[in-house]
PDB file of N, CA and C in Angstrom:
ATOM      1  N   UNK A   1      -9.307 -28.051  68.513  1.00  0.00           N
ATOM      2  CA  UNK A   1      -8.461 -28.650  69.534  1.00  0.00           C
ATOM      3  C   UNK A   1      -7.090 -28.979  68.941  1.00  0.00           C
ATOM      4  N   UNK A   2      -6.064 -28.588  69.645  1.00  0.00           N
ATOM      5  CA  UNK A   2      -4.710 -29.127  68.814  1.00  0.00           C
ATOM      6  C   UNK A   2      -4.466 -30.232  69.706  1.00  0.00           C
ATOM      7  N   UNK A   3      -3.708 -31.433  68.352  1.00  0.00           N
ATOM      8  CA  UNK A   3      -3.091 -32.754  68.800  1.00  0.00           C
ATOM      9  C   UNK A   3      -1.830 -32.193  69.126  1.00  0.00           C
ATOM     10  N   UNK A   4      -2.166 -32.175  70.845  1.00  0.00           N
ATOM     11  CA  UNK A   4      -0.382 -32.047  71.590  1.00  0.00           C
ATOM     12  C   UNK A   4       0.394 -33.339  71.795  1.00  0.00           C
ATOM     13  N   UNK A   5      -0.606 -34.454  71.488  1.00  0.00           N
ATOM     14  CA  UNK A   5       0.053 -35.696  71.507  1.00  0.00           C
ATOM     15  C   UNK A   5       1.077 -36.170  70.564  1.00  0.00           C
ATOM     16  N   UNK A   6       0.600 -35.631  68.894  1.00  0.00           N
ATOM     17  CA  UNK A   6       1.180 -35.954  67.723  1.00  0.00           C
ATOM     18  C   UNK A   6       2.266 -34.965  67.622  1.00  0.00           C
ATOM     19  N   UNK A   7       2.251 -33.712  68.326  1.00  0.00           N
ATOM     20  CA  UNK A   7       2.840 -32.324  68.179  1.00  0.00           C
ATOM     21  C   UNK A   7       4.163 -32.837  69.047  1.00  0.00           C
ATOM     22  N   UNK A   8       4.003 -33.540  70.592  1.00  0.00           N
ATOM     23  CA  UNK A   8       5.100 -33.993  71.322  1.00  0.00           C
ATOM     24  C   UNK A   8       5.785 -35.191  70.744  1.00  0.00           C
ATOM     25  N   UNK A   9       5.138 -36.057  70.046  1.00  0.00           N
ATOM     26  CA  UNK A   9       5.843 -37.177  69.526  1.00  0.00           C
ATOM     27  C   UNK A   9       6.838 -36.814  68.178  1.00  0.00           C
ATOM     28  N   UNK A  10       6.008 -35.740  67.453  1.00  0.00           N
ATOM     29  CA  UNK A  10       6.854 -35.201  66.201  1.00  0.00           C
ATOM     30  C   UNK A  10       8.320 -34.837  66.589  1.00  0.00           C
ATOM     31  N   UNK A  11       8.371 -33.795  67.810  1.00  0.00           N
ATOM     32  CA  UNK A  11       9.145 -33.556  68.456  1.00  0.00           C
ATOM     33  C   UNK A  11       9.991 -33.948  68.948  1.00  0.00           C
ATOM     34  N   UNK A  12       9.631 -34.943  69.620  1.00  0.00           N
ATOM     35  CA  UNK A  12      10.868 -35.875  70.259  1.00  0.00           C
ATOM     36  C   UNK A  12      11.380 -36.523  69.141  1.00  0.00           C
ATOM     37  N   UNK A  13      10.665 -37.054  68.519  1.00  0.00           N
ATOM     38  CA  UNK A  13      11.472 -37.406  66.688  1.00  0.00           C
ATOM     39  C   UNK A  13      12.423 -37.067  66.496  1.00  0.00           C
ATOM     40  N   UNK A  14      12.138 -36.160  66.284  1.00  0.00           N
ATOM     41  CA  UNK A  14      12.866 -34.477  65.629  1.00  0.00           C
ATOM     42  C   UNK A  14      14.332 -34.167  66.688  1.00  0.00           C
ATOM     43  N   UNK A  15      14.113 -34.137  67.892  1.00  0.00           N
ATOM     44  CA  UNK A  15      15.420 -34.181  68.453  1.00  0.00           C
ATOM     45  C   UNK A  15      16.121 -35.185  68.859  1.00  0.00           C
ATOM     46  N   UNK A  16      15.386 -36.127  68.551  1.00  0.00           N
ATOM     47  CA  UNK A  16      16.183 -37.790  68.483  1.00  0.00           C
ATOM     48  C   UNK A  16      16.723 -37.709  67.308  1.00  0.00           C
ATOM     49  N   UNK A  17      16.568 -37.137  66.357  1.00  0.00           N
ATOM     50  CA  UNK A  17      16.992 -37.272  65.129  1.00  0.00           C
ATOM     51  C   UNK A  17      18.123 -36.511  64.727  1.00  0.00           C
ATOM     52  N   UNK A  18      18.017 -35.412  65.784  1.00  0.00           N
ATOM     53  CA  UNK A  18      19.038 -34.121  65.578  1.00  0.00           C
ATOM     54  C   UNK A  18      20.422 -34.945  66.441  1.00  0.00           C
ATOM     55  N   UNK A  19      20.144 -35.473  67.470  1.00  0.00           N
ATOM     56  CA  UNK A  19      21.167 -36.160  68.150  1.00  0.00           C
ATOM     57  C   UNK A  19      22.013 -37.603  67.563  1.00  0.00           C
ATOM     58  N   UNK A  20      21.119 -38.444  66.740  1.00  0.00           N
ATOM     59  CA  UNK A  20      21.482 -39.397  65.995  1.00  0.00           C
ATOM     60  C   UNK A  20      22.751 -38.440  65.103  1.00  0.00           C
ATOM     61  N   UNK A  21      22.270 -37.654  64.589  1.00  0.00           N
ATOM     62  CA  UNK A  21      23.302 -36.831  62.983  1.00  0.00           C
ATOM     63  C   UNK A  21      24.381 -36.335  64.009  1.00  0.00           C
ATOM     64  N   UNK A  22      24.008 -35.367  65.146  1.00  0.00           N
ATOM     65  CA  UNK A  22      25.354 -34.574  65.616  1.00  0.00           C
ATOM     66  C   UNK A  22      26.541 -36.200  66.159  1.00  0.00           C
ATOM     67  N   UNK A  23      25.994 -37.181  66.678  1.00  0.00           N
ATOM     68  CA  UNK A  23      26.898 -38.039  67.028  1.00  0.00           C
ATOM     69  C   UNK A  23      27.701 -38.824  65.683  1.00  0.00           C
ATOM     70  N   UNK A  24      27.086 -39.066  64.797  1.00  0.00           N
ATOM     71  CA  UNK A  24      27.358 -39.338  63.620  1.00  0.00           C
ATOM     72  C   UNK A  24      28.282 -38.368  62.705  1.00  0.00           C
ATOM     73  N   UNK A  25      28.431 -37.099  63.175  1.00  0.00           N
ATOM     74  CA  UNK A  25      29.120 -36.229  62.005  1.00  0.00           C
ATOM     75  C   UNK A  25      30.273 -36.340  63.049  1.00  0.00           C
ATOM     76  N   UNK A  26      30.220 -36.067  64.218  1.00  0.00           N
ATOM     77  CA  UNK A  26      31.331 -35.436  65.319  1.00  0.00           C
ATOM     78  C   UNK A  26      32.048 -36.736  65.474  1.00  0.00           C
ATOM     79  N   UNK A  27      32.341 -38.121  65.029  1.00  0.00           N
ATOM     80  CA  UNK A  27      32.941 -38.613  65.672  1.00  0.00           C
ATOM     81  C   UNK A  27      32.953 -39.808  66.389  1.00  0.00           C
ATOM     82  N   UNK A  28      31.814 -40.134  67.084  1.00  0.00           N
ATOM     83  CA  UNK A  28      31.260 -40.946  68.114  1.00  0.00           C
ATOM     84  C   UNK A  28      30.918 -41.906  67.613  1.00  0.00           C
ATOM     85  N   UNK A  29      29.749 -42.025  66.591  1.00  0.00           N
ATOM     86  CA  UNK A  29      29.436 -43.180  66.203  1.00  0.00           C
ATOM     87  C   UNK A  29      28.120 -43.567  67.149  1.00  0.00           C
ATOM     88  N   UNK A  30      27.802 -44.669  66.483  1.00  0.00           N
ATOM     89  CA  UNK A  30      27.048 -45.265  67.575  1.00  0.00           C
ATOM     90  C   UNK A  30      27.327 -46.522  68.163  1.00  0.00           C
ATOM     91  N   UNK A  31      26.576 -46.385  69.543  1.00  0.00           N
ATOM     92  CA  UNK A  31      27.143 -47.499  70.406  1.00  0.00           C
ATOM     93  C   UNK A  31      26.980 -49.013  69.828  1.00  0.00           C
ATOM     94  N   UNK A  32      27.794 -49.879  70.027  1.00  0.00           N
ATOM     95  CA  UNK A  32      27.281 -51.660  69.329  1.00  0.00           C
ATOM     96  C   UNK A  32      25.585 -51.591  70.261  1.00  0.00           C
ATOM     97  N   UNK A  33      24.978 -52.494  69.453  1.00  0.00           N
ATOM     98  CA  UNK A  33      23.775 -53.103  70.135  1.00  0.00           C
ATOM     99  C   UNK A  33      23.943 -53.966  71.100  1.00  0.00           C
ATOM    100  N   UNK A  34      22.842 -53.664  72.218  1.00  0.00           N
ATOM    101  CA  UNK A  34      23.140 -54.515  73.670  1.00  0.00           C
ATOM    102  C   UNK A  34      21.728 -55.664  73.366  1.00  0.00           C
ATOM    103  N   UNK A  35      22.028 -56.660  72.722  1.00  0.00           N
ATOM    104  CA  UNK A  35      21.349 -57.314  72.008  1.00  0.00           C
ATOM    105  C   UNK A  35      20.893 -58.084  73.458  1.00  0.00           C
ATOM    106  N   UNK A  36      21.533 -58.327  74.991  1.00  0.00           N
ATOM    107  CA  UNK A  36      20.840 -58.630  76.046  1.00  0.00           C
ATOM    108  C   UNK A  36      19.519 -57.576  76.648  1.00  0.00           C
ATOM    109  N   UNK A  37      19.653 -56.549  76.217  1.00  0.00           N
ATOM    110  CA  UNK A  37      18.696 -55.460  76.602  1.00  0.00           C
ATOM    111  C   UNK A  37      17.404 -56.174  75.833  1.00  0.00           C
ATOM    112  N   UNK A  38      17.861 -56.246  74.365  1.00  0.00           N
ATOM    113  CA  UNK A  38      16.552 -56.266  73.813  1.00  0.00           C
ATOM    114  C   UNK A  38      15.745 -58.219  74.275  1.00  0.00           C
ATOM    115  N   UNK A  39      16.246 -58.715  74.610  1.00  0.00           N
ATOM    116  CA  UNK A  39      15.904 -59.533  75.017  1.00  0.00           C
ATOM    117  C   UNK A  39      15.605 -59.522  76.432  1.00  0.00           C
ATOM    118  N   UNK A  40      15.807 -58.887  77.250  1.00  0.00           N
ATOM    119  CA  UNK A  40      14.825 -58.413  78.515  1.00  0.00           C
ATOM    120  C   UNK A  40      14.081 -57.745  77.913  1.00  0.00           C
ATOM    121  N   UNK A  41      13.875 -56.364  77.342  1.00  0.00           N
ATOM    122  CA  UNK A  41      12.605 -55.667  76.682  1.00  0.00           C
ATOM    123  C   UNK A  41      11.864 -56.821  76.233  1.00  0.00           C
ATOM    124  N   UNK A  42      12.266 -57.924  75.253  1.00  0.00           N
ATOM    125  CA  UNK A  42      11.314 -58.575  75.049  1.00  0.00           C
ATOM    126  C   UNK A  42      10.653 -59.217  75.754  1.00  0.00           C
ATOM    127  N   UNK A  43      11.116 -59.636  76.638  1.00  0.00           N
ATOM    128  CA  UNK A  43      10.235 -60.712  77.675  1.00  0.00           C
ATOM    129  C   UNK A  43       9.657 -59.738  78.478  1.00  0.00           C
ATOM    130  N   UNK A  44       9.527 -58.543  78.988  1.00  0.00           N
ATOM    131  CA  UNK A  44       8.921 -57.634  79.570  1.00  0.00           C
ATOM    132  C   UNK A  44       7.434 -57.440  78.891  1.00  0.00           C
ATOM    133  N   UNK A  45       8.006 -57.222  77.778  1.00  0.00           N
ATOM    134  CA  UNK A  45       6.815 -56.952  76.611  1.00  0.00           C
ATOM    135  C   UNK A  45       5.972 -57.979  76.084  1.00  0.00           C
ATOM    136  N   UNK A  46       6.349 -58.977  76.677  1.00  0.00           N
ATOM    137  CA  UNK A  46       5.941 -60.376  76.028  1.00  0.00           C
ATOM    138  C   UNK A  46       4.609 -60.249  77.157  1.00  0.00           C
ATOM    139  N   UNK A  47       5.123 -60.383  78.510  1.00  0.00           N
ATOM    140  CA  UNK A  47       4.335 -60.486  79.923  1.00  0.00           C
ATOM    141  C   UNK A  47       3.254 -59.634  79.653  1.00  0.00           C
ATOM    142  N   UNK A  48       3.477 -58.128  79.218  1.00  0.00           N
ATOM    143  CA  UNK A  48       2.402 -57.000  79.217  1.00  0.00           C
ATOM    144  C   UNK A  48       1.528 -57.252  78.281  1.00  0.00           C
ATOM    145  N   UNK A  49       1.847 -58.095  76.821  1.00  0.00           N
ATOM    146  CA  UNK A  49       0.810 -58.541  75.863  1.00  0.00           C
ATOM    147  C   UNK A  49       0.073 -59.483  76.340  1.00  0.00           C
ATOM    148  N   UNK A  50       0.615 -60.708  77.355  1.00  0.00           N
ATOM    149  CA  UNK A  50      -0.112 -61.456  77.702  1.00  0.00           C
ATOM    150  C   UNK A  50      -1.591 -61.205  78.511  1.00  0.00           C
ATOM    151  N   UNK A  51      -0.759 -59.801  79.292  1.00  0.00           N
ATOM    152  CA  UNK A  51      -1.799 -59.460  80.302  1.00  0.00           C
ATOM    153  C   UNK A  51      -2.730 -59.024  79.478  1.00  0.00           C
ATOM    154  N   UNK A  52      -2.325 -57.856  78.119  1.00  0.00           N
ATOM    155  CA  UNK A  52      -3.382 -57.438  77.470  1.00  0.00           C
ATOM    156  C   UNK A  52      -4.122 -58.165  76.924  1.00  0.00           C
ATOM    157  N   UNK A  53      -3.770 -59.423  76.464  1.00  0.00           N
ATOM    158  CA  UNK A  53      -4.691 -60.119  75.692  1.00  0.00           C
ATOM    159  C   UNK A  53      -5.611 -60.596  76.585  1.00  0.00           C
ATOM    160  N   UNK A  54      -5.628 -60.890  78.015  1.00  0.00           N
ATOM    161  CA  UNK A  54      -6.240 -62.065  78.990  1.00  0.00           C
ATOM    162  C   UNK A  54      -7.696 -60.813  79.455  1.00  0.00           C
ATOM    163  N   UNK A  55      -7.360 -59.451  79.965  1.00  0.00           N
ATOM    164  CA  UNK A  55      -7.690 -58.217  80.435  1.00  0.00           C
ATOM    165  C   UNK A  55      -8.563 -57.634  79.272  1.00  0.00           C
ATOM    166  N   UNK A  56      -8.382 -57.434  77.610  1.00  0.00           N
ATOM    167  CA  UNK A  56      -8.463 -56.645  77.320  1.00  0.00           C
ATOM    168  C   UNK A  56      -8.838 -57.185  75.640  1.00  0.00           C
ATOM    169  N   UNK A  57      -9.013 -58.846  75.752  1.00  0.00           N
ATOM    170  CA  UNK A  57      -9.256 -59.515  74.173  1.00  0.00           C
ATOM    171  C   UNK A  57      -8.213 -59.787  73.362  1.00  0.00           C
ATOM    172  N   UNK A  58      -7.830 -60.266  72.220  1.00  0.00           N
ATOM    173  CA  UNK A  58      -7.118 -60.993  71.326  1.00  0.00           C
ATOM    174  C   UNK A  58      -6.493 -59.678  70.630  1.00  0.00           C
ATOM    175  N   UNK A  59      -7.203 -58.393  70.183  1.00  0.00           N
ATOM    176  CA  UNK A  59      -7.019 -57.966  69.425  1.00  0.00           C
ATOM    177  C   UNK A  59      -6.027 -56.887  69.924  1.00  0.00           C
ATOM    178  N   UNK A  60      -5.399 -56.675  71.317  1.00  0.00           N
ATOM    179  CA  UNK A  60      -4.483 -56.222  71.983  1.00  0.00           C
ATOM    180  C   UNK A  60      -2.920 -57.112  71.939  1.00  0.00           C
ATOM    181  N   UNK A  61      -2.666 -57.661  70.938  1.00  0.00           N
ATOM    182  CA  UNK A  61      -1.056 -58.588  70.983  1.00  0.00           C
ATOM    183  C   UNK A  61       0.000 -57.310  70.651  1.00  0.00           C
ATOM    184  N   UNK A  62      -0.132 -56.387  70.504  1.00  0.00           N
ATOM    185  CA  UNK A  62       0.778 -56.009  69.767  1.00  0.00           C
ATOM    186  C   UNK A  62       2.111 -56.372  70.910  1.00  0.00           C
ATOM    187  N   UNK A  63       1.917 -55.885  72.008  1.00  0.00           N
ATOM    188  CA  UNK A  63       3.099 -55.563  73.174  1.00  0.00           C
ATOM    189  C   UNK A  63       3.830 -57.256  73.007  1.00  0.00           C
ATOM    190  N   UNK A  64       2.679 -58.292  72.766  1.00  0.00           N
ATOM    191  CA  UNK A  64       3.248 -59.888  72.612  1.00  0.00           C
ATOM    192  C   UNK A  64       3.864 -60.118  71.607  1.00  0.00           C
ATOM    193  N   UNK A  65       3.399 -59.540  70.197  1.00  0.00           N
ATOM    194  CA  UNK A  65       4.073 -59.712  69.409  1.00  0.00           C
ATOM    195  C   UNK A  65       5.325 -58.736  68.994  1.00  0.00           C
ATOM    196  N   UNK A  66       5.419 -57.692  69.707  1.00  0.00           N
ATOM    197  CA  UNK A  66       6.696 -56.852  69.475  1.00  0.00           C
ATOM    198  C   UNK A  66       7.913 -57.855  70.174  1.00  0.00           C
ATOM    199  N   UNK A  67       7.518 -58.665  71.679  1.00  0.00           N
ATOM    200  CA  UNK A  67       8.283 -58.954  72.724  1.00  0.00           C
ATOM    201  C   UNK A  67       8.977 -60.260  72.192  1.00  0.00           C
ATOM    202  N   UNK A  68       8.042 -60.631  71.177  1.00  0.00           N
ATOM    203  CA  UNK A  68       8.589 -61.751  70.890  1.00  0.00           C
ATOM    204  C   UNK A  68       9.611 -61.538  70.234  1.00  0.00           C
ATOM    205  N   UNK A  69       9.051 -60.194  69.072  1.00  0.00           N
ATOM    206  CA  UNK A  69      10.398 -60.567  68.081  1.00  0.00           C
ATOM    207  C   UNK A  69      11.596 -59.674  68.671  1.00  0.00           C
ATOM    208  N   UNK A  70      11.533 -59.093  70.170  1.00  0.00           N
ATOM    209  CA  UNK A  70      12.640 -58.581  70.467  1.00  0.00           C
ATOM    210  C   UNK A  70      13.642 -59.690  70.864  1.00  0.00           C
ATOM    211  N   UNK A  71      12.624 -60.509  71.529  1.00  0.00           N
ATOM    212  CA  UNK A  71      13.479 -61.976  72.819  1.00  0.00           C
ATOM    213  C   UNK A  71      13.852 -62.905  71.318  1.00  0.00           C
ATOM    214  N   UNK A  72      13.363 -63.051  70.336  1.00  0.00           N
ATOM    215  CA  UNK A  72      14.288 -63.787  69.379  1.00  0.00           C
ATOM    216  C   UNK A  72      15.439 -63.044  68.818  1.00  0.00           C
ATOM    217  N   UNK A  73      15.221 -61.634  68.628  1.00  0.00           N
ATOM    218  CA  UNK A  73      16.596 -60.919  67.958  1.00  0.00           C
ATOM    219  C   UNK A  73      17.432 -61.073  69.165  1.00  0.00           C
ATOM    220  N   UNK A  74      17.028 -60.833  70.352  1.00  0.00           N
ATOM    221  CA  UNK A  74      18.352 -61.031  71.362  1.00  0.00           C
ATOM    222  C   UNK A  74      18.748 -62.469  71.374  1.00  0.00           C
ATOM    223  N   UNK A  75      18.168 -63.018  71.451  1.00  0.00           N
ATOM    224  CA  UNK A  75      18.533 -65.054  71.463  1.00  0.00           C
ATOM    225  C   UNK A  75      19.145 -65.455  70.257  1.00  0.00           C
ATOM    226  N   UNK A  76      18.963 -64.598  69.360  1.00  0.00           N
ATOM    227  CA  UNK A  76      19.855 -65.405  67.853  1.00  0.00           C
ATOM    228  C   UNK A  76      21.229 -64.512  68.554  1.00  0.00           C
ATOM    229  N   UNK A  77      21.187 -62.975  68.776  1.00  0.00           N
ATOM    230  CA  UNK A  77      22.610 -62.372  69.187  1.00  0.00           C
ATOM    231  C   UNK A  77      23.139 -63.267  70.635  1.00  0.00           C
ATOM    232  N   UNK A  78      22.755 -63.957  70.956  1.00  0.00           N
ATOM    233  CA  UNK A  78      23.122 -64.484  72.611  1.00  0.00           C
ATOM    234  C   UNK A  78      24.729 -64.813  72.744  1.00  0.00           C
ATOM    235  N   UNK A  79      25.820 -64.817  71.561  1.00  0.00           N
ATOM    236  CA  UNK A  79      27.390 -64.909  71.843  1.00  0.00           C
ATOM    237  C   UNK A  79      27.676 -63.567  72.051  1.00  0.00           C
ATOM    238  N   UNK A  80      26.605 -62.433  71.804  1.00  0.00           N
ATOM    239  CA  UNK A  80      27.382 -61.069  71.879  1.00  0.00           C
ATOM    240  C   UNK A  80      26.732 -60.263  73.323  1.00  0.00           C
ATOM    241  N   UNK A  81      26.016 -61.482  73.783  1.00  0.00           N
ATOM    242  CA  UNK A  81      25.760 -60.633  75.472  1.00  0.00           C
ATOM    243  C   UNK A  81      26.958 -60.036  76.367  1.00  0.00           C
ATOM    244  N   UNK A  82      27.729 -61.043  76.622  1.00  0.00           N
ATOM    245  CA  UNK A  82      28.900 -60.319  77.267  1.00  0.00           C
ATOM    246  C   UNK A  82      29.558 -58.921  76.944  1.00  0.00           C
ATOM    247  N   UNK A  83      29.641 -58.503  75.476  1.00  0.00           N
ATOM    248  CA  UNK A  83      29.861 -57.991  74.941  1.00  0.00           C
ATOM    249  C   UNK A  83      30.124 -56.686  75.041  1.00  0.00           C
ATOM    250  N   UNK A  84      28.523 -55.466  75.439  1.00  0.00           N
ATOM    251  CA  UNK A  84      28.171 -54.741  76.229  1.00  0.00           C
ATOM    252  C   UNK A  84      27.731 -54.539  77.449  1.00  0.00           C
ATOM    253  N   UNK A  85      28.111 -55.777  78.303  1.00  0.00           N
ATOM    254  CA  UNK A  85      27.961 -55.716  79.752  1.00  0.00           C
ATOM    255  C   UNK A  85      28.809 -54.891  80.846  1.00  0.00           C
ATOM    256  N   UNK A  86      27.927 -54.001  81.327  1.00  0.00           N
ATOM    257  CA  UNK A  86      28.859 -53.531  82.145  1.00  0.00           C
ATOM    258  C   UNK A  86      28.305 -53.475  83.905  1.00  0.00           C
ATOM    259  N   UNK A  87      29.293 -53.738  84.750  1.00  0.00           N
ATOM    260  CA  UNK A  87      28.976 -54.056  85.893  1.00  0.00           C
ATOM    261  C   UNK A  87      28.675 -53.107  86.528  1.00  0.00           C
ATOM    262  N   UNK A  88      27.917 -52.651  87.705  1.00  0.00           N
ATOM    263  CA  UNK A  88      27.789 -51.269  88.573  1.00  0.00           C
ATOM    264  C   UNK A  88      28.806 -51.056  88.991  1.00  0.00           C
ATOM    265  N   UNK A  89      29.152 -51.609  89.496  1.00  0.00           N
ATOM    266  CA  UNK A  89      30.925 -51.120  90.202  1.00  0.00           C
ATOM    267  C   UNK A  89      31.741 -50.477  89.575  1.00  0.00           C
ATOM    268  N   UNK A  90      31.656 -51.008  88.049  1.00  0.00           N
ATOM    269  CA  UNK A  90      32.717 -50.424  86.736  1.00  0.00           C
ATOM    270  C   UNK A  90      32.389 -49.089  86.349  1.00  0.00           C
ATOM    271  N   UNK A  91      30.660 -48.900  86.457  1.00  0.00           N
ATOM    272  CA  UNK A  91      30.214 -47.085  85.619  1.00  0.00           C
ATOM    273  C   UNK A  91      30.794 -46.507  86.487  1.00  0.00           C
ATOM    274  N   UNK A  92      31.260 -45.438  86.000  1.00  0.00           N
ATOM    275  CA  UNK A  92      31.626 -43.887  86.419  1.00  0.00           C
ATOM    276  C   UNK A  92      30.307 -43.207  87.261  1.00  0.00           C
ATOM    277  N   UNK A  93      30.556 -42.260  87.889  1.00  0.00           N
ATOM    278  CA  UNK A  93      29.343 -41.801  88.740  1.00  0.00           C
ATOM    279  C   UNK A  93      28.573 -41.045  88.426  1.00  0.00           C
ATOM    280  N   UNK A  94      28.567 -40.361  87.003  1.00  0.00           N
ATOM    281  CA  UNK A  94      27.619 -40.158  85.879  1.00  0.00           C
ATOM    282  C   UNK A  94      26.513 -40.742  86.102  1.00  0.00           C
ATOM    283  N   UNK A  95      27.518 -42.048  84.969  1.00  0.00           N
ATOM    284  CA  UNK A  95      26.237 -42.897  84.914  1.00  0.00           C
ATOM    285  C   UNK A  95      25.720 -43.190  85.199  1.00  0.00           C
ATOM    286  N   UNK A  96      26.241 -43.841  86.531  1.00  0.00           N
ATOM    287  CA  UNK A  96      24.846 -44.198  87.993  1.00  0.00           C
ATOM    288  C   UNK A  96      24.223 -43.119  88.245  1.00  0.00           C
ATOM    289  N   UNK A  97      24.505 -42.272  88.610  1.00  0.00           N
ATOM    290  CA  UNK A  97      23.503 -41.002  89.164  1.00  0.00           C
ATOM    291  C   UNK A  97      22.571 -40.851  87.914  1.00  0.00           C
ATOM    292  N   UNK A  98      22.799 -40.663  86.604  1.00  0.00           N
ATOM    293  CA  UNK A  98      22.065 -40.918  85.377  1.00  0.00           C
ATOM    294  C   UNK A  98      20.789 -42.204  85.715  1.00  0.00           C
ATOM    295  N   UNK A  99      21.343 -43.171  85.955  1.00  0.00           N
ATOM    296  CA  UNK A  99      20.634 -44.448  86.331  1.00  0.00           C
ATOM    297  C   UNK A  99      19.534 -44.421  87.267  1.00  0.00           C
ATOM    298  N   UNK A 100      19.769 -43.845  88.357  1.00  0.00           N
ATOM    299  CA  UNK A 100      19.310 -43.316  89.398  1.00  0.00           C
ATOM    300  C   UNK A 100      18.191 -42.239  89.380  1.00  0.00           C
ATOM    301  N   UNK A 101      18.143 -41.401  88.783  1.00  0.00           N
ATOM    302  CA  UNK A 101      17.547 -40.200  88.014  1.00  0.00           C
ATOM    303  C   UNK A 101      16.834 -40.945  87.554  1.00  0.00           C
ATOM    304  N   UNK A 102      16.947 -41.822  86.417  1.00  0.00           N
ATOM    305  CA  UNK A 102      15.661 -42.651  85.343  1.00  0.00           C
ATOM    306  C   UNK A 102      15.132 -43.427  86.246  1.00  0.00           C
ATOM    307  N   UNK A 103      15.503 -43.749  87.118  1.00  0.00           N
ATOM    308  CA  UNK A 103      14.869 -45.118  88.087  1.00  0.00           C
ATOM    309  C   UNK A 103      13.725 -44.167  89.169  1.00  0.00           C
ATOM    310  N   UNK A 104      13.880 -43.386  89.133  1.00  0.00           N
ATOM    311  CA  UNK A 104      13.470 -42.539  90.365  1.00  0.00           C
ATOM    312  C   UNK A 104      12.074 -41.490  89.486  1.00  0.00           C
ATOM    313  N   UNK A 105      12.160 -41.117  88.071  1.00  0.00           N
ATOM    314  CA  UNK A 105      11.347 -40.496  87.893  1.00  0.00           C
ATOM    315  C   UNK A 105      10.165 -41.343  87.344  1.00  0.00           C
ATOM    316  N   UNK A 106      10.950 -42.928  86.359  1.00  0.00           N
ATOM    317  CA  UNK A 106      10.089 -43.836  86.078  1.00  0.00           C
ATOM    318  C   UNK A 106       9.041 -44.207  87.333  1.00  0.00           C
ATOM    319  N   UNK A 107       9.707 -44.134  88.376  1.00  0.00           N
ATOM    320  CA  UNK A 107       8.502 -44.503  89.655  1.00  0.00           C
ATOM    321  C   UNK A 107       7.569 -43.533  89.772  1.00  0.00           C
ATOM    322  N   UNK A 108       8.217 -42.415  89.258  1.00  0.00           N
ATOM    323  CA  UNK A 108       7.077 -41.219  90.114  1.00  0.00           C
ATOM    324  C   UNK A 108       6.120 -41.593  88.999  1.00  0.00           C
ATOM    325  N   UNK A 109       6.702 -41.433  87.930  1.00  0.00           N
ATOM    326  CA  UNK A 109       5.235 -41.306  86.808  1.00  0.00           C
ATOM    327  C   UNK A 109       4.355 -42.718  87.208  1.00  0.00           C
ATOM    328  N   UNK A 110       4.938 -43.918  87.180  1.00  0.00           N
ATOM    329  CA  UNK A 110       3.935 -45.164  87.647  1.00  0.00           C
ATOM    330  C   UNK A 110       3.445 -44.871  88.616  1.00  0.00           C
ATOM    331  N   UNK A 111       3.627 -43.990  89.845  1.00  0.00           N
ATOM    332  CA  UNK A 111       2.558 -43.826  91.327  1.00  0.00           C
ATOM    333  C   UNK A 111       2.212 -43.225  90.635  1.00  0.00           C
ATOM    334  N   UNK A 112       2.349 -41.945  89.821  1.00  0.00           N
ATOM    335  CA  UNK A 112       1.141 -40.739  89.207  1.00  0.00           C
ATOM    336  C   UNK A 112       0.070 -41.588  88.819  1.00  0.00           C
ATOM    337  N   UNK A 113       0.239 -42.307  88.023  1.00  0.00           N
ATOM    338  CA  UNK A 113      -0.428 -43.196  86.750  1.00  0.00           C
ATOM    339  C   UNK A 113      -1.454 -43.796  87.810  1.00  0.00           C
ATOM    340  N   UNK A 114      -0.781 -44.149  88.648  1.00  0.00           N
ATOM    341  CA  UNK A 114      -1.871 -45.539  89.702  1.00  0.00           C
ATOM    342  C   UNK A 114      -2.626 -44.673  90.789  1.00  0.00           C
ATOM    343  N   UNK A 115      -2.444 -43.081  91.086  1.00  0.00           N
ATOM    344  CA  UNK A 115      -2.932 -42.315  91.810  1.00  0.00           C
ATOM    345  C   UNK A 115      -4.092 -42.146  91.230  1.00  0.00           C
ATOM    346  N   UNK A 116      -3.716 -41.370  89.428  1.00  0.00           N
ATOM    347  CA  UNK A 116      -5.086 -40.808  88.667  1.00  0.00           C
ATOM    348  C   UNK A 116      -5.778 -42.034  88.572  1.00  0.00           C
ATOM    349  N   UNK A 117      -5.398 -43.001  88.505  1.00  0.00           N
ATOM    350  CA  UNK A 117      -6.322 -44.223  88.062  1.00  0.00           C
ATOM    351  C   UNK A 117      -7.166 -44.417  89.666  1.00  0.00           C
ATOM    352  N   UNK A 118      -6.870 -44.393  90.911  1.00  0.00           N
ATOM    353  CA  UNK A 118      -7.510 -44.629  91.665  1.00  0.00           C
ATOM    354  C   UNK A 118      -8.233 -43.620  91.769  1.00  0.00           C
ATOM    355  N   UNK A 119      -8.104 -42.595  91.644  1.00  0.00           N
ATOM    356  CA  UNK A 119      -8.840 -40.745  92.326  1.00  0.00           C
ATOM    357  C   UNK A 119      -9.938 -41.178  90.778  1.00  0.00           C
ATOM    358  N   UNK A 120      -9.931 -41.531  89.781  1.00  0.00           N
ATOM    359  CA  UNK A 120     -11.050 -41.808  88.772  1.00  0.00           C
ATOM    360  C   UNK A 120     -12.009 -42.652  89.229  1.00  0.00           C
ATOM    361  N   UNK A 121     -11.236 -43.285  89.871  1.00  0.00           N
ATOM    362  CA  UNK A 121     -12.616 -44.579  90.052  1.00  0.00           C
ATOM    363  C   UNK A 121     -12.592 -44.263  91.160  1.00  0.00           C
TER     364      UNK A 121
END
């Protein structure tokens, strides 16, 4: 049986990695950290460990303990929230349509997810 799981994750690595260097040689740089992001990720992640632990036993924290230490790295950065804020009104129509696109396929895969899970049971 081949691991297409380890085979797709290598992968995406691999061209996350190719994109990190081409922005890095060409110019660009990388963007400052949106140190408010990671502090919503954390508290997102905080909620989903909770659930796992309550659902699923003690030995499921990881999502709690990642969330935490995201919502403290954003809370020690909390003078540099403003920082990378940008308003909807302000993106270009890229980006929203970009935005829009991720918002729209993230749903489909969560109904997929909650379809196969009902058609199983």
């Amino acid at each position: 049986m081949i691991p297409w799981i380890a085979i797709t994750v290598g992968v995406l690595i691999l061209m996350l990695g190719v994109v990190f260097i081409l922005r890095l040689r060409y110019g660009r740089g990388l963007p400052p950290t949106d140190y408010y992001a990671w502090f919503l990720i954390g508290i997102v992640w905080m909620s989903v460990g909770i659930v796992n632990v309550i659902f699923m036993g003690p030995g499921q924290s990881f999502f709690f303990i990642m969330g935490l230490g995201f919502a403290i790295a954003g809370l020690v950065h909390k003078k540099d929230w403003k920082a990378n804020s940008r308003a909807w009104h302000k993106m270009d129509k890229k980006r929203r349509l970009l935005i829009i696109i991720s918002m729209i396929v993230l749903a489909a895969i969560i109904a997929a997810a909650i379809a196969l899970t009902i058609i199983r049971n």
